[in-house]
PDB file of N, CA and C in Angstrom:
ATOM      1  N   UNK A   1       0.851  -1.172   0.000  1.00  0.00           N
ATOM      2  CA  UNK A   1       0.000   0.000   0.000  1.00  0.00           C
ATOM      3  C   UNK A   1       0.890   1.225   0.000  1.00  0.00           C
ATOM      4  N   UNK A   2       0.664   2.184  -0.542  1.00  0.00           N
ATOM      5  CA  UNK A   2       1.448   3.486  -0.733  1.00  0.00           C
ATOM      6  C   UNK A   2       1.308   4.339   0.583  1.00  0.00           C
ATOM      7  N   UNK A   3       2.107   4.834   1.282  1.00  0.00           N
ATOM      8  CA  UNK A   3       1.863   5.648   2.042  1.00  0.00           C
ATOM      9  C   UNK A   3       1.025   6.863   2.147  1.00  0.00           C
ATOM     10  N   UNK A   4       1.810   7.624   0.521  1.00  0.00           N
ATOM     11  CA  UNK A   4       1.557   8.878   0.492  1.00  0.00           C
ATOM     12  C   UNK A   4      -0.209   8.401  -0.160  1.00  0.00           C
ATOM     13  N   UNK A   5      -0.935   7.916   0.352  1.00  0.00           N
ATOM     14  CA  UNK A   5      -2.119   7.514  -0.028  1.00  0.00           C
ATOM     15  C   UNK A   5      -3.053   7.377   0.989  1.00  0.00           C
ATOM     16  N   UNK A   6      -3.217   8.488   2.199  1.00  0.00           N
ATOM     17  CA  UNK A   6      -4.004   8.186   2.939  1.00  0.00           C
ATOM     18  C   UNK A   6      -5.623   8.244   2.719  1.00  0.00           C
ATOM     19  N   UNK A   7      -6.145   6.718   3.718  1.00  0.00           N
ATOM     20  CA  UNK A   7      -7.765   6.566   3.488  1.00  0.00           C
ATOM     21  C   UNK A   7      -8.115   7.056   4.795  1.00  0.00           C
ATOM     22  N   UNK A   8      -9.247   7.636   4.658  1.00  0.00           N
ATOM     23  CA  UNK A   8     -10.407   7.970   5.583  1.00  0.00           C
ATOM     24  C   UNK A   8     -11.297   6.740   5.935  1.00  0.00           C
ATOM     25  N   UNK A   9     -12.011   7.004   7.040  1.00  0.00           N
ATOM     26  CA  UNK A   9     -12.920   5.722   7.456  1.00  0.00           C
ATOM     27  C   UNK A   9     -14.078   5.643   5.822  1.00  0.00           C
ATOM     28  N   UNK A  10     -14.210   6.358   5.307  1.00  0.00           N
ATOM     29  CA  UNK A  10     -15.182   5.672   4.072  1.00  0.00           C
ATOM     30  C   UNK A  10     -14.610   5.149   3.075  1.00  0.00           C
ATOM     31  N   UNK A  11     -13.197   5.411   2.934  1.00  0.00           N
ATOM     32  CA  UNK A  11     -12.639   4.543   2.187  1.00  0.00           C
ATOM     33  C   UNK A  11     -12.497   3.259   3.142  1.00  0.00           C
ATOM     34  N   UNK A  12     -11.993   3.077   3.986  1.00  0.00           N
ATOM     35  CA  UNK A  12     -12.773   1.525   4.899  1.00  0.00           C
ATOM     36  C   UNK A  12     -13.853   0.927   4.633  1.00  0.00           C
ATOM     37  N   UNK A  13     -14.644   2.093   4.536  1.00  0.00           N
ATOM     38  CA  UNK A  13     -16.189   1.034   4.279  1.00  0.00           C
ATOM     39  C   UNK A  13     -16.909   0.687   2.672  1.00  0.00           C
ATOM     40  N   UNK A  14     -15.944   1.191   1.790  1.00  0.00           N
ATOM     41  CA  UNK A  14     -15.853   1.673   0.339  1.00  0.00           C
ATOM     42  C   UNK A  14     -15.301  -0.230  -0.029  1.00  0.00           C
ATOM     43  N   UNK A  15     -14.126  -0.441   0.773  1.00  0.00           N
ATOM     44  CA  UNK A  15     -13.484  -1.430   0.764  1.00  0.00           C
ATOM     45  C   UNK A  15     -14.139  -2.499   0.731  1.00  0.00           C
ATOM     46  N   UNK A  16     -14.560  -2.345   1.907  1.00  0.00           N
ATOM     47  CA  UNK A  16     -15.897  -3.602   2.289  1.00  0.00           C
ATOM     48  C   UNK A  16     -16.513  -3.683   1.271  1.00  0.00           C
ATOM     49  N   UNK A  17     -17.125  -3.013   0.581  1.00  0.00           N
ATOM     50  CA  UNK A  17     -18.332  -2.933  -0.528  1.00  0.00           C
ATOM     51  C   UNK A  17     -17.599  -3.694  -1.589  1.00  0.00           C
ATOM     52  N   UNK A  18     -16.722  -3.103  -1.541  1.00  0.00           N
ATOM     53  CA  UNK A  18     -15.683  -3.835  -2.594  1.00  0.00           C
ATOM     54  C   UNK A  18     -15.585  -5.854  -2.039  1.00  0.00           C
ATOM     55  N   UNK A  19     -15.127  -6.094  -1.370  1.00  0.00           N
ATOM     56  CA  UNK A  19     -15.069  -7.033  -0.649  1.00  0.00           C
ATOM     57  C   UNK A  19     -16.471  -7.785  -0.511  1.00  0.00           C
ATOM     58  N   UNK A  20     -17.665  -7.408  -0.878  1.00  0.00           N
ATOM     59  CA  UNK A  20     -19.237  -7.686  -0.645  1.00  0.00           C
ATOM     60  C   UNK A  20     -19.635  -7.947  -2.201  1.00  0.00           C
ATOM     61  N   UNK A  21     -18.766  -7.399  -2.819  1.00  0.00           N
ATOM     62  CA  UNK A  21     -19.259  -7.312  -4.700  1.00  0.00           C
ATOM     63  C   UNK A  21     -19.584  -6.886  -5.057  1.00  0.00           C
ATOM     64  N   UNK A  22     -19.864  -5.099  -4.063  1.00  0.00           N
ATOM     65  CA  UNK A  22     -20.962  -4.122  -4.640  1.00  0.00           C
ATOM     66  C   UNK A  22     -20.037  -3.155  -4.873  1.00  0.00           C
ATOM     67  N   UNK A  23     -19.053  -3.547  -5.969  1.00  0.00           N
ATOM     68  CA  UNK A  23     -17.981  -2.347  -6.070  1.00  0.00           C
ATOM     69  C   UNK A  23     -18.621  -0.925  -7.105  1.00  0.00           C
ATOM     70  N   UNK A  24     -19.819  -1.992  -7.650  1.00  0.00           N
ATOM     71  CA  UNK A  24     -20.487  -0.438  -8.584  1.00  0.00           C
ATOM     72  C   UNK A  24     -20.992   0.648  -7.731  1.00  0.00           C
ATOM     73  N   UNK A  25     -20.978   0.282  -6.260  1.00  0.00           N
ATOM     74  CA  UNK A  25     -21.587   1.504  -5.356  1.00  0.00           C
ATOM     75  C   UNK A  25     -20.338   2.338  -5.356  1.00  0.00           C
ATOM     76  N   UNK A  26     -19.371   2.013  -5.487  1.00  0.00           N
ATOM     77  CA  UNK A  26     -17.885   3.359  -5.295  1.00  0.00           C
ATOM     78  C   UNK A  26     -18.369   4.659  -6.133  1.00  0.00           C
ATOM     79  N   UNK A  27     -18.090   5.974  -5.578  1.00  0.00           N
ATOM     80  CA  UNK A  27     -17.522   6.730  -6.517  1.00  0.00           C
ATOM     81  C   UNK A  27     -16.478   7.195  -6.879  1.00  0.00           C
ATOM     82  N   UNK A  28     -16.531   7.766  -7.726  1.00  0.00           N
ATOM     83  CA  UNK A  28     -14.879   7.876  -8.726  1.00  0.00           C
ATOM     84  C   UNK A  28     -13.826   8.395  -7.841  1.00  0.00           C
ATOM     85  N   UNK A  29     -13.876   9.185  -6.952  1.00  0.00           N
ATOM     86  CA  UNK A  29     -12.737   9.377  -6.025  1.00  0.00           C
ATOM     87  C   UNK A  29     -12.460   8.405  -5.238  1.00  0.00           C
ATOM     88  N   UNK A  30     -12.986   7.873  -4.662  1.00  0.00           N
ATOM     89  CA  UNK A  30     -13.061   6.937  -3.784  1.00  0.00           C
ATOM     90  C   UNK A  30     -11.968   5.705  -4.424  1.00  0.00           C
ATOM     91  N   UNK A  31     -12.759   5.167  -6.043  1.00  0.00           N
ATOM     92  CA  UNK A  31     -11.897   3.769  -6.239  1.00  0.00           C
ATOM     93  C   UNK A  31     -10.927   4.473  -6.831  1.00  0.00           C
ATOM     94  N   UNK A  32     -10.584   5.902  -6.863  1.00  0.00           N
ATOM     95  CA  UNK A  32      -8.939   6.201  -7.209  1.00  0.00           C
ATOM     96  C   UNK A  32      -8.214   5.910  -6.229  1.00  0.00           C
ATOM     97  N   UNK A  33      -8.782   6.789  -5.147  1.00  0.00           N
ATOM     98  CA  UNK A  33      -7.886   6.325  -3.787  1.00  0.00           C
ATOM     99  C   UNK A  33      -7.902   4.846  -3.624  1.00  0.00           C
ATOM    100  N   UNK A  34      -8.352   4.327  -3.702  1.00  0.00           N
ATOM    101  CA  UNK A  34      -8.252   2.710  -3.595  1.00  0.00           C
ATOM    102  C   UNK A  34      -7.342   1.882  -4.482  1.00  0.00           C
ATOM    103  N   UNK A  35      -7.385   2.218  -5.852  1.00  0.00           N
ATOM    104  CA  UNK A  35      -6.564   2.059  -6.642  1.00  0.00           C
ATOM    105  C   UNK A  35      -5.235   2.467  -6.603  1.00  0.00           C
ATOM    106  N   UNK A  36      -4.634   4.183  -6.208  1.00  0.00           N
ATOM    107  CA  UNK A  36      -3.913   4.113  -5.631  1.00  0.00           C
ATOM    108  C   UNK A  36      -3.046   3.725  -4.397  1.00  0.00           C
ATOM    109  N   UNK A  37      -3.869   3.642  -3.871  1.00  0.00           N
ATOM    110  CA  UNK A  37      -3.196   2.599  -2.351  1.00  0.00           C
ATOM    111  C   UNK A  37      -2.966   1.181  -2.793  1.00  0.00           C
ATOM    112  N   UNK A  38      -3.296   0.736  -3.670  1.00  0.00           N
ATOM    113  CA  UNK A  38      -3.292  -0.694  -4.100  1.00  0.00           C
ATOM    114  C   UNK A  38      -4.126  -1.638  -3.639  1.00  0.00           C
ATOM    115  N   UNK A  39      -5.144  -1.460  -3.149  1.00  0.00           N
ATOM    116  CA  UNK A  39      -5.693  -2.277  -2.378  1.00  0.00           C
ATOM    117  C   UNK A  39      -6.829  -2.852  -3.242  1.00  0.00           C
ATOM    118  N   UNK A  40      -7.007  -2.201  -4.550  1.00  0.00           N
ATOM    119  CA  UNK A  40      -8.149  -2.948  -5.476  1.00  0.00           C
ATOM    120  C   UNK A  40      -7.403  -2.736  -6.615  1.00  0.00           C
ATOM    121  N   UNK A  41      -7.956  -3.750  -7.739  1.00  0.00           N
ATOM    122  CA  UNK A  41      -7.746  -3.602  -9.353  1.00  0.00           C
ATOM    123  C   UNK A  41      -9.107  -3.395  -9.900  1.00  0.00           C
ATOM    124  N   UNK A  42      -9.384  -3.208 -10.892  1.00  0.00           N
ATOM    125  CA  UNK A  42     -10.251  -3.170 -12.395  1.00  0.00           C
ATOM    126  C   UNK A  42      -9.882  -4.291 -12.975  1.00  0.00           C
ATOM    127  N   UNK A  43     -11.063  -5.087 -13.014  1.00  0.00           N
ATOM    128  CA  UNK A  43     -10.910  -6.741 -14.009  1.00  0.00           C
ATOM    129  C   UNK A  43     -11.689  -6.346 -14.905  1.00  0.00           C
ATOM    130  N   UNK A  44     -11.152  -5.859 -15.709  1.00  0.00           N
ATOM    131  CA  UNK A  44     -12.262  -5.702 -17.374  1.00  0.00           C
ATOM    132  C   UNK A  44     -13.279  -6.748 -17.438  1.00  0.00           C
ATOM    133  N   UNK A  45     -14.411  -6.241 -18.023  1.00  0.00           N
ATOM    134  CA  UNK A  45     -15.274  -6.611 -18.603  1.00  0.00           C
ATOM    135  C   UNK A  45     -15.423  -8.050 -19.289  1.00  0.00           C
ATOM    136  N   UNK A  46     -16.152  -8.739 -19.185  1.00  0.00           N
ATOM    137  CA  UNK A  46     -15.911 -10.410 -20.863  1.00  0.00           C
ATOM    138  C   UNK A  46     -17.217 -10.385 -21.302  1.00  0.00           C
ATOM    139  N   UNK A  47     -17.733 -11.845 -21.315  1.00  0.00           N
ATOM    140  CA  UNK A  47     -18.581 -11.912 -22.003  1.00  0.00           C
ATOM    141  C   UNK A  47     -19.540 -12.203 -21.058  1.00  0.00           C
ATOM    142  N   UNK A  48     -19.310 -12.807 -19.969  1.00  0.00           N
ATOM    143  CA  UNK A  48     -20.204 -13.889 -19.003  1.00  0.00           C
ATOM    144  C   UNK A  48     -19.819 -12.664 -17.485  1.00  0.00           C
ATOM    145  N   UNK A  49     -19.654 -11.090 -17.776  1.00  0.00           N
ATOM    146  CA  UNK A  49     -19.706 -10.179 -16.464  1.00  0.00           C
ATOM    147  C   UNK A  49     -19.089  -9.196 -16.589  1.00  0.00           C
ATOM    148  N   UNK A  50     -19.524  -8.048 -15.783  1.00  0.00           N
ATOM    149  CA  UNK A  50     -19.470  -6.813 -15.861  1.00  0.00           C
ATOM    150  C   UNK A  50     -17.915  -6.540 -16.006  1.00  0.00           C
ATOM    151  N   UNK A  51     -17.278  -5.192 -15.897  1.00  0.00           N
ATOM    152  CA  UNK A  51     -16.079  -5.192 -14.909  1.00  0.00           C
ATOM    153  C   UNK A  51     -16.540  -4.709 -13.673  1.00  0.00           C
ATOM    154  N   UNK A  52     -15.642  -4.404 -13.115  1.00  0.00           N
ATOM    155  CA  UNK A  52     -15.603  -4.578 -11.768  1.00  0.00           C
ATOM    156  C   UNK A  52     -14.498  -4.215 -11.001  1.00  0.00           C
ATOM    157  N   UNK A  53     -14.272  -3.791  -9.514  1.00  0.00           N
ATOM    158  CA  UNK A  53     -13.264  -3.811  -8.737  1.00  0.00           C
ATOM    159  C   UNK A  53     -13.300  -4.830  -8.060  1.00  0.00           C
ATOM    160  N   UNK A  54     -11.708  -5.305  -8.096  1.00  0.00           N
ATOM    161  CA  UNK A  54     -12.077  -6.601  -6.789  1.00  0.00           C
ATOM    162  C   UNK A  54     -10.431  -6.058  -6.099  1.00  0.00           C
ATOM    163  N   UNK A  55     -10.633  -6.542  -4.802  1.00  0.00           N
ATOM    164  CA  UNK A  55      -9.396  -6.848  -3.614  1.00  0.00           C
ATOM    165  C   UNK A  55      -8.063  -7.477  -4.408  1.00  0.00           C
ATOM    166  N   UNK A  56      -6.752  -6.281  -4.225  1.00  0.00           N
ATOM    167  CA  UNK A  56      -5.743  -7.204  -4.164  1.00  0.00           C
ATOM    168  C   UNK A  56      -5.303  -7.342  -3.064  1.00  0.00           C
ATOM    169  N   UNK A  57      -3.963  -8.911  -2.807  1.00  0.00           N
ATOM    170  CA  UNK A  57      -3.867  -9.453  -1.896  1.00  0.00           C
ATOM    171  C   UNK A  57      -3.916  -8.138  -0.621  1.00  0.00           C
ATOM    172  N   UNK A  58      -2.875  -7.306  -1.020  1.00  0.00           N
ATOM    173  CA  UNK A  58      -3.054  -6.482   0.038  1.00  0.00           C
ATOM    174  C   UNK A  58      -4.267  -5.910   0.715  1.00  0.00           C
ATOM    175  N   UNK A  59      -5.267  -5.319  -0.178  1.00  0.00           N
ATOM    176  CA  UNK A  59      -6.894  -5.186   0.403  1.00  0.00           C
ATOM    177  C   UNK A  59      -7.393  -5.945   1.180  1.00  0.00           C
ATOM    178  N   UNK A  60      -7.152  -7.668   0.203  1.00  0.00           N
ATOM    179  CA  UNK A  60      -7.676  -8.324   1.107  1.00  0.00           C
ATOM    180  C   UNK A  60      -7.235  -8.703   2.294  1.00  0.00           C
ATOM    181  N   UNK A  61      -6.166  -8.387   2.592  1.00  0.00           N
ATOM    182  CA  UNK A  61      -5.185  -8.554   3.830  1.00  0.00           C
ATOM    183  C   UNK A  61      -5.342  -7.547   5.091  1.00  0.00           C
ATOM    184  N   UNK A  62      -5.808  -6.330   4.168  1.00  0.00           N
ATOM    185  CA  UNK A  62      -6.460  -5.409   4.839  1.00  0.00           C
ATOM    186  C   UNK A  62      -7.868  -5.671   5.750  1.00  0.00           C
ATOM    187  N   UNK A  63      -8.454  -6.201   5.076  1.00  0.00           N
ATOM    188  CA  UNK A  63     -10.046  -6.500   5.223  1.00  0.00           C
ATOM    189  C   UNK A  63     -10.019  -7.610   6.349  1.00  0.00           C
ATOM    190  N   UNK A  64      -9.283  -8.668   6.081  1.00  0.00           N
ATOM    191  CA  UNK A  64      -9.442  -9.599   6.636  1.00  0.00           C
ATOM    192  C   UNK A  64      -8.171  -9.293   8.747  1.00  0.00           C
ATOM    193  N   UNK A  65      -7.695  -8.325   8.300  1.00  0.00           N
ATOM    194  CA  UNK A  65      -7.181  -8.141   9.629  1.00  0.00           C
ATOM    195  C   UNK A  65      -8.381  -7.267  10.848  1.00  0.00           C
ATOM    196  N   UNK A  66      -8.814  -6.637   9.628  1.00  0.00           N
ATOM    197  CA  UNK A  66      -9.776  -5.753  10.333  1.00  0.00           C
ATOM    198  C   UNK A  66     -11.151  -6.765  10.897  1.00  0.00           C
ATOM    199  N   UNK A  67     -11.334  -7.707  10.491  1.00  0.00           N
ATOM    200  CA  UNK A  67     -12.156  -8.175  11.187  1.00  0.00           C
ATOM    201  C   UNK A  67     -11.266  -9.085  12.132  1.00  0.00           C
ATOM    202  N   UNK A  68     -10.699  -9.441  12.461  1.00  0.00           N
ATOM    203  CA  UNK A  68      -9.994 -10.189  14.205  1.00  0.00           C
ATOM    204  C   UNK A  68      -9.646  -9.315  15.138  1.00  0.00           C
TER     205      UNK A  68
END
């Protein structure tokens, strides 16, 4: 995760959403900051689903500390 990339508690809960599958609820600032921190990618589009943001390891590493 980048330092110079600080999140606010709604980017926390932005995450989650992300993490839930409801990454179309983000708005555009939001999955920049997210994107920049590294904590999500953009999986293009196919044939059989949308695109989408999903968790990289680090997000999810994120996510998953925050709940223990």
């Amino acid at each position: 995760m980048s330092a110079s990339t600080p999140l606010d508690s709604g980017d926390y809960q932005n995450l989650a959403k992300v993490a839930q599958g409801q990454s179309s609820l983000l708005d555009p600032a939001c999955a920049a900051r997210l994107l920049a921190a590294g904590l999500v990618w953009w999986m293009d589009e196919t044939e059989v689903a949308p695109g989408s943001f999903q968790l990289t390891p680090a997000g999810l590493a994120l996510i998953h500390s925050s709940d223990q």
